[in-house]
C-alpha atoms as a PDB file:
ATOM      1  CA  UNK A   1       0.000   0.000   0.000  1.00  0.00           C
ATOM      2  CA  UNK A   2       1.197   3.521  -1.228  1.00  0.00           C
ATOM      3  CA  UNK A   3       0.227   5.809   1.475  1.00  0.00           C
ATOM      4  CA  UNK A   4       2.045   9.222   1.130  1.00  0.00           C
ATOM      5  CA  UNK A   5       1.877  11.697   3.673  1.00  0.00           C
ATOM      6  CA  UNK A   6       2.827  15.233   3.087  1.00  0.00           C
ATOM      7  CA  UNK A   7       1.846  18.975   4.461  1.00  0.00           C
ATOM      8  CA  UNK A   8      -0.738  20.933   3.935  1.00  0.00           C
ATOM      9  CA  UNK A   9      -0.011  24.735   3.558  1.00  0.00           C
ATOM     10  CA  UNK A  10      -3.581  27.027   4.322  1.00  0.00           C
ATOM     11  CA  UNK A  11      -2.847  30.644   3.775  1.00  0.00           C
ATOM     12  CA  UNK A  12      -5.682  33.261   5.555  1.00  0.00           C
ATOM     13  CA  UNK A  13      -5.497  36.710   4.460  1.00  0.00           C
ATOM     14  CA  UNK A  14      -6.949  39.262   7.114  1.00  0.00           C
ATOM     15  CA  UNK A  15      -9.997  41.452   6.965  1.00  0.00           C
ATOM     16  CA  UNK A  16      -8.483  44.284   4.765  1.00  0.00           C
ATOM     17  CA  UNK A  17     -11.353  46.690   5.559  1.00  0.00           C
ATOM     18  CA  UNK A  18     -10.986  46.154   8.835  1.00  0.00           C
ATOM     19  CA  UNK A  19      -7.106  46.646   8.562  1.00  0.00           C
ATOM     20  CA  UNK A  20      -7.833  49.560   6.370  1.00  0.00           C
ATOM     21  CA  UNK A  21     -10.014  51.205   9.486  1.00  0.00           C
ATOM     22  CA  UNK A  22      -8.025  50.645  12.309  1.00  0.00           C
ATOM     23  CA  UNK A  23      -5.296  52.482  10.289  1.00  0.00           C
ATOM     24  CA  UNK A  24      -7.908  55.658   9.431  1.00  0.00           C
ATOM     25  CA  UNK A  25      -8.529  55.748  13.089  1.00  0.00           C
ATOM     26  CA  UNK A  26      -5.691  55.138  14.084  1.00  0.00           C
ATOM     27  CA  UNK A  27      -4.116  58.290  11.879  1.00  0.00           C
ATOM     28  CA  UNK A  28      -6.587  60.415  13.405  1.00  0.00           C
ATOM     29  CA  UNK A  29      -6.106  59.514  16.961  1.00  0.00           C
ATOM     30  CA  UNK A  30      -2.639  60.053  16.469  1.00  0.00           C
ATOM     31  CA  UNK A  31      -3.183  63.543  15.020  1.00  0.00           C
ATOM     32  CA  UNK A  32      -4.779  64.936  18.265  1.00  0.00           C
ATOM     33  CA  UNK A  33      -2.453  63.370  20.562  1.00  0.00           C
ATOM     34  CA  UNK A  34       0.382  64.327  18.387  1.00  0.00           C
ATOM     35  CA  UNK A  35      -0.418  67.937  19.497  1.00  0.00           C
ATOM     36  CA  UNK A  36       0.212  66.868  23.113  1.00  0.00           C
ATOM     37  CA  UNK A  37       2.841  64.195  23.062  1.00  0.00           C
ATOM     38  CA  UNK A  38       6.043  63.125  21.349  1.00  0.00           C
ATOM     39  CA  UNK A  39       5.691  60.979  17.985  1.00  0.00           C
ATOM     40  CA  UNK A  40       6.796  57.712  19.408  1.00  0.00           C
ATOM     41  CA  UNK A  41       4.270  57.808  22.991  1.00  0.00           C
ATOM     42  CA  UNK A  42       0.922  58.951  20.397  1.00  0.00           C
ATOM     43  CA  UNK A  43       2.036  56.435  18.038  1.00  0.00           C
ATOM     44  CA  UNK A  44       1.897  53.831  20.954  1.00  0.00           C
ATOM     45  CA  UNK A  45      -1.194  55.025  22.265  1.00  0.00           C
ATOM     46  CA  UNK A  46      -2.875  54.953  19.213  1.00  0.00           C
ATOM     47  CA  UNK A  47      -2.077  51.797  18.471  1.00  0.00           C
ATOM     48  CA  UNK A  48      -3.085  50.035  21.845  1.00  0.00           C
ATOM     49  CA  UNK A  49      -6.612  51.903  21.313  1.00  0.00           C
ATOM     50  CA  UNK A  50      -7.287  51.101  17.582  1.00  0.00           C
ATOM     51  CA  UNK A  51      -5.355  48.262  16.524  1.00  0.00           C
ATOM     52  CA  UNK A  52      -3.279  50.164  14.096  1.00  0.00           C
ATOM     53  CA  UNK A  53       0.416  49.074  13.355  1.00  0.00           C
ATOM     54  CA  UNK A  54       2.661  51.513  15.639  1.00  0.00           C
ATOM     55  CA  UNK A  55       5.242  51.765  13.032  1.00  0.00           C
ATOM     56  CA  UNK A  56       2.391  52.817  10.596  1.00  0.00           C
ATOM     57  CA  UNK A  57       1.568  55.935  12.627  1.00  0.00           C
ATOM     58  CA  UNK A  58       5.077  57.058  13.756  1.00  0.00           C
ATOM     59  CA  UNK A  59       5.761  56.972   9.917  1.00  0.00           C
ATOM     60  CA  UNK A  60       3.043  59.827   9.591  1.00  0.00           C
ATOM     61  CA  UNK A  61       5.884  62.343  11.737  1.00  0.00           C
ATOM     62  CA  UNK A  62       8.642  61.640   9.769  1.00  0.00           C
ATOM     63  CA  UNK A  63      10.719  60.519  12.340  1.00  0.00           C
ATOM     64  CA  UNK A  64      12.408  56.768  12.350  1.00  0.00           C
ATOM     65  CA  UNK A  65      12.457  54.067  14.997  1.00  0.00           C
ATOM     66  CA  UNK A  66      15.968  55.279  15.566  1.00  0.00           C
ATOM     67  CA  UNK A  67      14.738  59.077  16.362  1.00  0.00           C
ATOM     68  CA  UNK A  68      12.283  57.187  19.357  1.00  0.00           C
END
């Protein structure tokens, strides 16, 4: 009996709109804290409340993880 056993590779892409969301609020929640606090803490901040990627929203100042 021939009985081959391999893997079995599943790729799951993620909810783009929802992705896509998080990032718009994130980008706006970091705009009005940005007026208040340095790049890197409103970057963190807004991306513990919205689910945006950090580096995403520190990139909107300019600055690099470096500058932090």
């Amino acid at each position: 009996a021939d009985q081959r056993r391999g893997e079995i590779v599943l790729i799951v892409g993620g909810n783009d709109a929802q992705a896509a969301q998080a990032l718009a609020d994130g980008r706006r929640l970091y705009a009005l804290l940005r007026g208040e606090l340095a790049p890197a803490r409103a970057a963190r901040i807004a991306a513990e409340f919205t689910g945006a990627p950090r580096r995403a929203l520190y990139a909107e100042s300019g600055a690099t993880d470096t500058d932090a």
